[in-house]
C-alpha atoms as a PDB file:
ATOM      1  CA  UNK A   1      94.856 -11.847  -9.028  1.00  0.00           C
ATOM      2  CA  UNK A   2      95.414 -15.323  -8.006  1.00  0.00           C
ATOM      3  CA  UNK A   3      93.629 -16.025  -4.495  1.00  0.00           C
ATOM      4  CA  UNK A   4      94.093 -19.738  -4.508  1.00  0.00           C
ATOM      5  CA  UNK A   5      98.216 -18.552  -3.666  1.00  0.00           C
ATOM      6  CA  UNK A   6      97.082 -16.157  -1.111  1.00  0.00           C
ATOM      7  CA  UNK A   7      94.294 -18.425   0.403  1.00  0.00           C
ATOM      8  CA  UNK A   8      97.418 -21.173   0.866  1.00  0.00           C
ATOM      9  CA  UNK A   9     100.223 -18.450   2.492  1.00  0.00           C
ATOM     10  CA  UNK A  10      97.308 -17.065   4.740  1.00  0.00           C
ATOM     11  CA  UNK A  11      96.416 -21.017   5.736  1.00  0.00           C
ATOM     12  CA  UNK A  12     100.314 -21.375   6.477  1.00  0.00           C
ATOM     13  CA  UNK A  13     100.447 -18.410   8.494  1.00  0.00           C
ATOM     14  CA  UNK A  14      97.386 -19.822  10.561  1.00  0.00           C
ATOM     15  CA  UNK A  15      99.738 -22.491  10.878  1.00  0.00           C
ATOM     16  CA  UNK A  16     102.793 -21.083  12.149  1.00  0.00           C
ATOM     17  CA  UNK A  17     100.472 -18.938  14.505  1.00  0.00           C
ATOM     18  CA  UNK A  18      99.083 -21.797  16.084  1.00  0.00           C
ATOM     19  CA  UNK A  19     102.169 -23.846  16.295  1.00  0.00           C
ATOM     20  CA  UNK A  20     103.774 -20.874  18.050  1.00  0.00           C
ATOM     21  CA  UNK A  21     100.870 -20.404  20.404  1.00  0.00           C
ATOM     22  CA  UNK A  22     101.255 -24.099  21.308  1.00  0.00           C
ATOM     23  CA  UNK A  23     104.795 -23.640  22.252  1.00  0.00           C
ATOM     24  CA  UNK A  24     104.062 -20.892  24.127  1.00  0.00           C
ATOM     25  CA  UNK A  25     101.418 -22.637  26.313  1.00  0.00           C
ATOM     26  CA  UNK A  26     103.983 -25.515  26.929  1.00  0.00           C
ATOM     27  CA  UNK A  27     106.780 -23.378  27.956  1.00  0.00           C
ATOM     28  CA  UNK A  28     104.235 -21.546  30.103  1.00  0.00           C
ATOM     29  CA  UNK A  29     103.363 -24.911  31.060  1.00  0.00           C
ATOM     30  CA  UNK A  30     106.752 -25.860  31.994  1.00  0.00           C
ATOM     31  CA  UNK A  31     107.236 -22.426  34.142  1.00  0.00           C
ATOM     32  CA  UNK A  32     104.487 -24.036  36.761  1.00  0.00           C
ATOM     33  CA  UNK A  33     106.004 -27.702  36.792  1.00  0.00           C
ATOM     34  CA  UNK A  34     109.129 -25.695  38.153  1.00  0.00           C
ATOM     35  CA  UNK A  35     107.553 -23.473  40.166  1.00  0.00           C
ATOM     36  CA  UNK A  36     106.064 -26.578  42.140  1.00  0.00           C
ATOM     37  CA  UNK A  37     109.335 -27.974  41.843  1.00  0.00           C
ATOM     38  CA  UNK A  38     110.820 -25.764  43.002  1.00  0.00           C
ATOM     39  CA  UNK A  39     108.703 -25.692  46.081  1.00  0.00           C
ATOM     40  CA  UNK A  40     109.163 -29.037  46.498  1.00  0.00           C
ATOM     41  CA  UNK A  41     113.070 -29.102  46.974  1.00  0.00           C
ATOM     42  CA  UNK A  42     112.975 -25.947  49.238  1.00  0.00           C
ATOM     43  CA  UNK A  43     110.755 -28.054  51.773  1.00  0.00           C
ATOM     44  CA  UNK A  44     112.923 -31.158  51.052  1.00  0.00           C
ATOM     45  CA  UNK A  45     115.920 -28.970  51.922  1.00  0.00           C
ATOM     46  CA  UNK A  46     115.075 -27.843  55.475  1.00  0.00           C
ATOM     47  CA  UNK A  47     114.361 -31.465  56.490  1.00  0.00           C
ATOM     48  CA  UNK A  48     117.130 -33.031  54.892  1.00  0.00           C
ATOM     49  CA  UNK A  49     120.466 -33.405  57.314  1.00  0.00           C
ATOM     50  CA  UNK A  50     122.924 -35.240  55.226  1.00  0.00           C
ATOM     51  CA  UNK A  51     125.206 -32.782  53.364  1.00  0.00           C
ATOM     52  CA  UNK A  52     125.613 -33.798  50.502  1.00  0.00           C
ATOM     53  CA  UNK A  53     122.000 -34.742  49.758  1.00  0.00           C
ATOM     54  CA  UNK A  54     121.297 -31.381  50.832  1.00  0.00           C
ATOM     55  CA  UNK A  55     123.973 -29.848  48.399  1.00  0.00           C
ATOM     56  CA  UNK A  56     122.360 -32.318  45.930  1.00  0.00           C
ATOM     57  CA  UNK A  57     118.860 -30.733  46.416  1.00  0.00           C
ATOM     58  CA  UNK A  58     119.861 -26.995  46.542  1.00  0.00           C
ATOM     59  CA  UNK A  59     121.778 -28.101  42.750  1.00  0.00           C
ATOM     60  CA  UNK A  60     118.278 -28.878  41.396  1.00  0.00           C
ATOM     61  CA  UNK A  61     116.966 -26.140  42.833  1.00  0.00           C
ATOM     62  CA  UNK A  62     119.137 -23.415  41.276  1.00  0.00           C
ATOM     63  CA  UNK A  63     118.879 -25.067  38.044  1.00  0.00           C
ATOM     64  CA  UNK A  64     115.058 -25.033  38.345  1.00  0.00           C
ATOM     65  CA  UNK A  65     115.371 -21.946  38.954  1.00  0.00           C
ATOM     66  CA  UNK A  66     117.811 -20.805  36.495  1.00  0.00           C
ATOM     67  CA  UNK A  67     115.466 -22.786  33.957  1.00  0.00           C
ATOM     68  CA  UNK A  68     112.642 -20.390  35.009  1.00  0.00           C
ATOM     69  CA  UNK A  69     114.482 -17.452  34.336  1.00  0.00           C
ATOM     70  CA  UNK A  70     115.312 -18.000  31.242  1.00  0.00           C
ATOM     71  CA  UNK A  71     111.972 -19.908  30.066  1.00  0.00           C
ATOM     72  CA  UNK A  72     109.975 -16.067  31.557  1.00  0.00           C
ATOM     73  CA  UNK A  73     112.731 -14.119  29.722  1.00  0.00           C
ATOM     74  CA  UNK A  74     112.231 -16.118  26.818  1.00  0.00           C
ATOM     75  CA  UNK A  75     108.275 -15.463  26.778  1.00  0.00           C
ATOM     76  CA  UNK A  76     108.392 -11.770  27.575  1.00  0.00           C
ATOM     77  CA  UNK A  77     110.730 -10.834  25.030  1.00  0.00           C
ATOM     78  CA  UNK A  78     108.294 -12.861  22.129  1.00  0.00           C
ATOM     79  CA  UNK A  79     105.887 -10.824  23.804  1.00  0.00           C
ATOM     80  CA  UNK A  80     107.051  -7.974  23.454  1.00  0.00           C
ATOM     81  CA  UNK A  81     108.148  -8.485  19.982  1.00  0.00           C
ATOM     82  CA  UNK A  82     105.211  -9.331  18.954  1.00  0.00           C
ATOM     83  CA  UNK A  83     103.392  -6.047  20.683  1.00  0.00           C
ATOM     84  CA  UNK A  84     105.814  -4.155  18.301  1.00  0.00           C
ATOM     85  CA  UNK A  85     104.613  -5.718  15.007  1.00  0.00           C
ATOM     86  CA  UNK A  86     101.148  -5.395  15.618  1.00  0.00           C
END
């Protein structure tokens, strides 16, 4: 048996392991920019009394928002992929 070829595929599944972990923390990452972002606008709503800077603000918001949907749906259903191969 030839372990030099299975020594390299088990380093490049390291590999792909941590690269994928990496993502993972940066979209998790990404989730708690928003979530302070998120924050942010709400505040910057109530004191805001133009229109359409308000209308502006509440925009960002719902894509932040949107954004963090779909980043935690995105994470959840790795996870739960991965709980189903192990």
């Amino acid at each position: 048996m030839d372990f030099s070829k299975l020594n390299i595929e088990f380093s490049n599944m390291q590999n792909t392991i941590t690269k994928y972990n990496e993502i993972v923390i940066c979209i998790k990452q990404r989730i708690k920019s928003n979530d302070k972002d998120i924050i942010k606008y709400e505040t910057k709503i109530k004191n805001i009394k133009n229109i359409v800077e308000k209308d502006i603000n509440k925009l960002m918001l719902d894509i932040l928002k949107n954004e963090n949907i779909f980043l935690k749906q995105l994470v959840e259903s790795e996870e739960k992929k991965d709980e189903k191969n192990v």
